[in-house]
Protein backbone atom coordinates (compact mmCIF):
# COMPACT_ATOMS: atom_id res chain seq x y z
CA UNK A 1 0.00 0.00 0.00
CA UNK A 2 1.27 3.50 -1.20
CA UNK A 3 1.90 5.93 1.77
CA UNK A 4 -0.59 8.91 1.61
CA UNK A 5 1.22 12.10 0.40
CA UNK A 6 1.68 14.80 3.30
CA UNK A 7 -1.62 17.31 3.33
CA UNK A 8 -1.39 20.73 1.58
CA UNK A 9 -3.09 23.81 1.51
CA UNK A 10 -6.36 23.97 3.94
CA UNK A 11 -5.80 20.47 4.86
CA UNK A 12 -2.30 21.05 6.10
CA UNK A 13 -3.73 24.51 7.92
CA UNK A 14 -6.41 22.26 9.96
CA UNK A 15 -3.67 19.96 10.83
CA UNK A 16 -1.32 22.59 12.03
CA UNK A 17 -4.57 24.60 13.82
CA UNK A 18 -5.89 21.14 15.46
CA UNK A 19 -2.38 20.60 16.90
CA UNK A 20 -1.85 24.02 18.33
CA UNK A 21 -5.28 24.30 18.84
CA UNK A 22 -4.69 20.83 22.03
CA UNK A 23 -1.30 22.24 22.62
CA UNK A 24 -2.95 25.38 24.41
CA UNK A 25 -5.80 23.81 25.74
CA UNK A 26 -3.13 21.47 27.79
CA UNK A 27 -5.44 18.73 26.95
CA UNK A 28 -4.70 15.73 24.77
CA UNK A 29 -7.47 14.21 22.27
CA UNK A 30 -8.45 11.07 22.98
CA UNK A 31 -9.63 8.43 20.87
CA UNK A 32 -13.88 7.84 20.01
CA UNK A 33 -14.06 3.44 20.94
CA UNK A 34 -15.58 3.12 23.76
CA UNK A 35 -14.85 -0.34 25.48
CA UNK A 36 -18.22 -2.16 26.39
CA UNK A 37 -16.38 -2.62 30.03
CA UNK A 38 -15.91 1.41 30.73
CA UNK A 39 -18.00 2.09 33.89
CA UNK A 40 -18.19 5.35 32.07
CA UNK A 41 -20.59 3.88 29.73
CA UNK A 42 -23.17 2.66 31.80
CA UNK A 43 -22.84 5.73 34.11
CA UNK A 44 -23.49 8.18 31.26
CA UNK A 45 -26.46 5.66 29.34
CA UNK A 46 -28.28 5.76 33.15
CA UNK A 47 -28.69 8.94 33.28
CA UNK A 48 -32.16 10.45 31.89
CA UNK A 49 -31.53 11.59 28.63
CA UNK A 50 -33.28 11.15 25.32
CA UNK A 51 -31.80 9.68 22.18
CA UNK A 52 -32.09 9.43 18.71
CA UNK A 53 -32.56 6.31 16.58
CA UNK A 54 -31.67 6.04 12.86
CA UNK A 55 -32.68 3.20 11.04
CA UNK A 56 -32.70 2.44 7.66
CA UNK A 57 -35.33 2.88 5.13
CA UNK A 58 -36.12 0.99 2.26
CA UNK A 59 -34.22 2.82 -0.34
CA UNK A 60 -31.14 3.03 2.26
CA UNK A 61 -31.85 6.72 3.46
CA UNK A 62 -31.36 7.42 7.43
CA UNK A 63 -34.80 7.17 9.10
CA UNK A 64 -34.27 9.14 12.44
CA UNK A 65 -36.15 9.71 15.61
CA UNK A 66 -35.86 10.57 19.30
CA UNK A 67 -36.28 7.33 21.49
CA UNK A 68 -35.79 6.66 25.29
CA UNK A 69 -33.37 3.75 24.99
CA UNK A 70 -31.75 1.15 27.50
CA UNK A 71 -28.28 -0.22 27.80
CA UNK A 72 -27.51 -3.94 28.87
CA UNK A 73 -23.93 -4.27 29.45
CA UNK A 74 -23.88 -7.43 30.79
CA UNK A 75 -25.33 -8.70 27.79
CA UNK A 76 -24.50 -6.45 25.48
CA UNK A 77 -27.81 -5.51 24.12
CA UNK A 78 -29.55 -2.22 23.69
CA UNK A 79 -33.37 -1.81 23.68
CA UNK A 80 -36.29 0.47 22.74
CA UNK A 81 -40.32 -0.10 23.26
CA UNK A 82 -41.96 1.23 20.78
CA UNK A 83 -45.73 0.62 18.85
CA UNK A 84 -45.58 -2.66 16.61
CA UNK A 85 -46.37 -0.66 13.42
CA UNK A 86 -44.25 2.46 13.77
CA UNK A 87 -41.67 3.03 11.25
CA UNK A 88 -38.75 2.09 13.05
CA UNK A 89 -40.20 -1.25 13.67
CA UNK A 90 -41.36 -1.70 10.38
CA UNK A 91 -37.85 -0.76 8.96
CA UNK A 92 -36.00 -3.16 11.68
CA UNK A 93 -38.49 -6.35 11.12
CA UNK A 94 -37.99 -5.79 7.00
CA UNK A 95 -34.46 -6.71 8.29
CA UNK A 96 -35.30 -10.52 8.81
CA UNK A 97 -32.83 -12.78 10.47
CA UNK A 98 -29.72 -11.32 10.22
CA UNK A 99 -31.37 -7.99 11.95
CA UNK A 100 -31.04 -4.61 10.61
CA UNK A 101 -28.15 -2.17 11.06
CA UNK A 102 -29.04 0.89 13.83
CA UNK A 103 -27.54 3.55 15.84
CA UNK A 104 -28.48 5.13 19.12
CA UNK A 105 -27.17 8.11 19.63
CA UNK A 106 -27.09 10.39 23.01
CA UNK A 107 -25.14 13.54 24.18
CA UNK A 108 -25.02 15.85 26.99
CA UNK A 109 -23.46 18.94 25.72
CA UNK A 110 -19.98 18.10 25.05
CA UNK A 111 -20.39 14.67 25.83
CA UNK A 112 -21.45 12.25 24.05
CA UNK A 113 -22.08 8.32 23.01
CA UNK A 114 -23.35 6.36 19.70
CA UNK A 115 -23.70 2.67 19.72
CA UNK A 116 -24.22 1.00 16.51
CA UNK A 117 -26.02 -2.73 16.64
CA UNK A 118 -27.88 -5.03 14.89
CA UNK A 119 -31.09 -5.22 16.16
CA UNK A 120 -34.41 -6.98 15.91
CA UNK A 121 -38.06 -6.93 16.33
CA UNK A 122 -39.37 -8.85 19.60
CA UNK A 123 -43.27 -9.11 20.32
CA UNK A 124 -42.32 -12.00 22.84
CA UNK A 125 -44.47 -10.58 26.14
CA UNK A 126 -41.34 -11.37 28.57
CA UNK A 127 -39.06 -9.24 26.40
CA UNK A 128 -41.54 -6.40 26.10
CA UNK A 129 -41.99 -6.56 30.02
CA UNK A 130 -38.57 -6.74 30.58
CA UNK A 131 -38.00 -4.14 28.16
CA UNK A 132 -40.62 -1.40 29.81
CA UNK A 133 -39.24 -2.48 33.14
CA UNK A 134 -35.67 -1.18 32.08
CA UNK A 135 -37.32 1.97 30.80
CA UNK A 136 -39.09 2.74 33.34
CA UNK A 137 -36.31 2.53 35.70
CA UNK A 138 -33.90 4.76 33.33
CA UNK A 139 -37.07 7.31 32.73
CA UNK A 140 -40.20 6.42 33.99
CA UNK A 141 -43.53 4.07 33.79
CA UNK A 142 -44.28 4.13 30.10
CA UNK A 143 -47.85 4.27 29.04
CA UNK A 144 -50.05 1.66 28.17
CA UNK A 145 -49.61 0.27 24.91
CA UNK A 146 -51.22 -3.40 23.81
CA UNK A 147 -48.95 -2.79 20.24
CA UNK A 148 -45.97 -2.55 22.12
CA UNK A 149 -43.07 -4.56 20.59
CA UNK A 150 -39.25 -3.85 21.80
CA UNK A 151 -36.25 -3.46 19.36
CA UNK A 152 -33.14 -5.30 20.26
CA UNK A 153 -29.66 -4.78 19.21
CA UNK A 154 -26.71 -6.60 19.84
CA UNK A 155 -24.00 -3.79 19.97
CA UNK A 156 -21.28 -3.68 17.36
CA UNK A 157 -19.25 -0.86 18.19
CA UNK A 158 -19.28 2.24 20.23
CA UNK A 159 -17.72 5.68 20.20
CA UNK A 160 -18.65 9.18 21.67
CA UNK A 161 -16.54 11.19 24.48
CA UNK A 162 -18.08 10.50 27.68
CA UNK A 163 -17.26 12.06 31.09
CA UNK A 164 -15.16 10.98 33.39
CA UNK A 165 -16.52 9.20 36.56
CA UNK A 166 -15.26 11.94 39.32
CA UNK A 167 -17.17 14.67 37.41
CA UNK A 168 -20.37 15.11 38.31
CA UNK A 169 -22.59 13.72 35.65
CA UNK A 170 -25.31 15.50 36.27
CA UNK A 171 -28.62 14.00 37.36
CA UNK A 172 -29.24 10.27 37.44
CA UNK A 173 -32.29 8.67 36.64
CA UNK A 174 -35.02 9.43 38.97
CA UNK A 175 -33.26 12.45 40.61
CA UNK A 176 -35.76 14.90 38.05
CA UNK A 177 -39.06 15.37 37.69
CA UNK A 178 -40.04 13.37 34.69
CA UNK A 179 -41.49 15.46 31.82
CA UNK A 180 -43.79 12.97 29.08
CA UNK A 181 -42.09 10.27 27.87
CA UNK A 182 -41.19 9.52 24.50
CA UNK A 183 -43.82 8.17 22.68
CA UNK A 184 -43.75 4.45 22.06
């Protein structure tokens, strides 16, 4: 493989700017995996925060909406109730067995997570309880909903620059007043 010629011009400017740029700040950039294992990835996907959800259309275009979403390190899942015939179900169940490709995304001014997974449609009644029992503890009960199906994803990879653990992240999960829920 040919090495890549050095950068000129504008791209050799932003180089030279991004360097300087962490030089002053005193703070070095750090890279955007994530390692499943961080407790600073479960702390930050605890807190009450909304996300968005892109899935894929038929024609490959990014479908995205805001979800409340749950994080399963143990198993390494991620999960979102929603109504059996919304959109994002439709376009994750089109999928079949392989499971379609998604990304949850979630940020907290300058922090910030996405995990990317391969996900599926689940009408099985334990998942969906199990499902709206994680969301409720992350945000609160959600409303009734006899549709209700859950998405899960098996996480593939994760980036995002999330706060350390001895800065204060802000409040956890049940520590607000819950405003309405996402729909789903």
């Amino acid at each position: 493989m040919a090495a890549l010629a050095p950068r000129t011009g504008c791209g050799a400017a932003a180089d030279t700017m991004a360097g300087v740029a962490g030089e002053l700040s005193g703070r070095r950039r750090r890279p955007h995996g994530i390692d499943l294992a961080d407790p600073r990835l479960e702390a930050f996907w605890t807190r009450r925060l909304l996300c968005s959800l892109t899935t894929l259309r038929p024609d490959g275009t990014p479908h995205v909406v805001p979800v409340g979403a749950t994080l399963d390190v143990p198993a390494g899942l991620v999960r979102v109730i929603t109504s059996g015939d919304s959109r994002k179900a439709r376009h994750v169940e089109r999928a079949g067995a392989d499971g379609s490709r998604i990304v949850l995304c979630q940020f907290d001014g300058r922090h910030w997570c996405s995990i990317e997974a391969r996900a599926q449609v689940s009408t099985d009644p334990e998942a969906v309880a199990d499902a709206e029992q994680r969301y409720a503890r992350r945000y609160r009960t959600p409303r009734p909903n006899p549709s209700r199906v859950v998405l899960i994803g098996r996480i593939t990879k994760i980036l995002g620059t999330i706060p350390d653990l001895e800065v204060d992240p802000g409040p956890a999960a049940g520590d607000v007043e819950p405003g309405p829920a996402p729909r789903g």
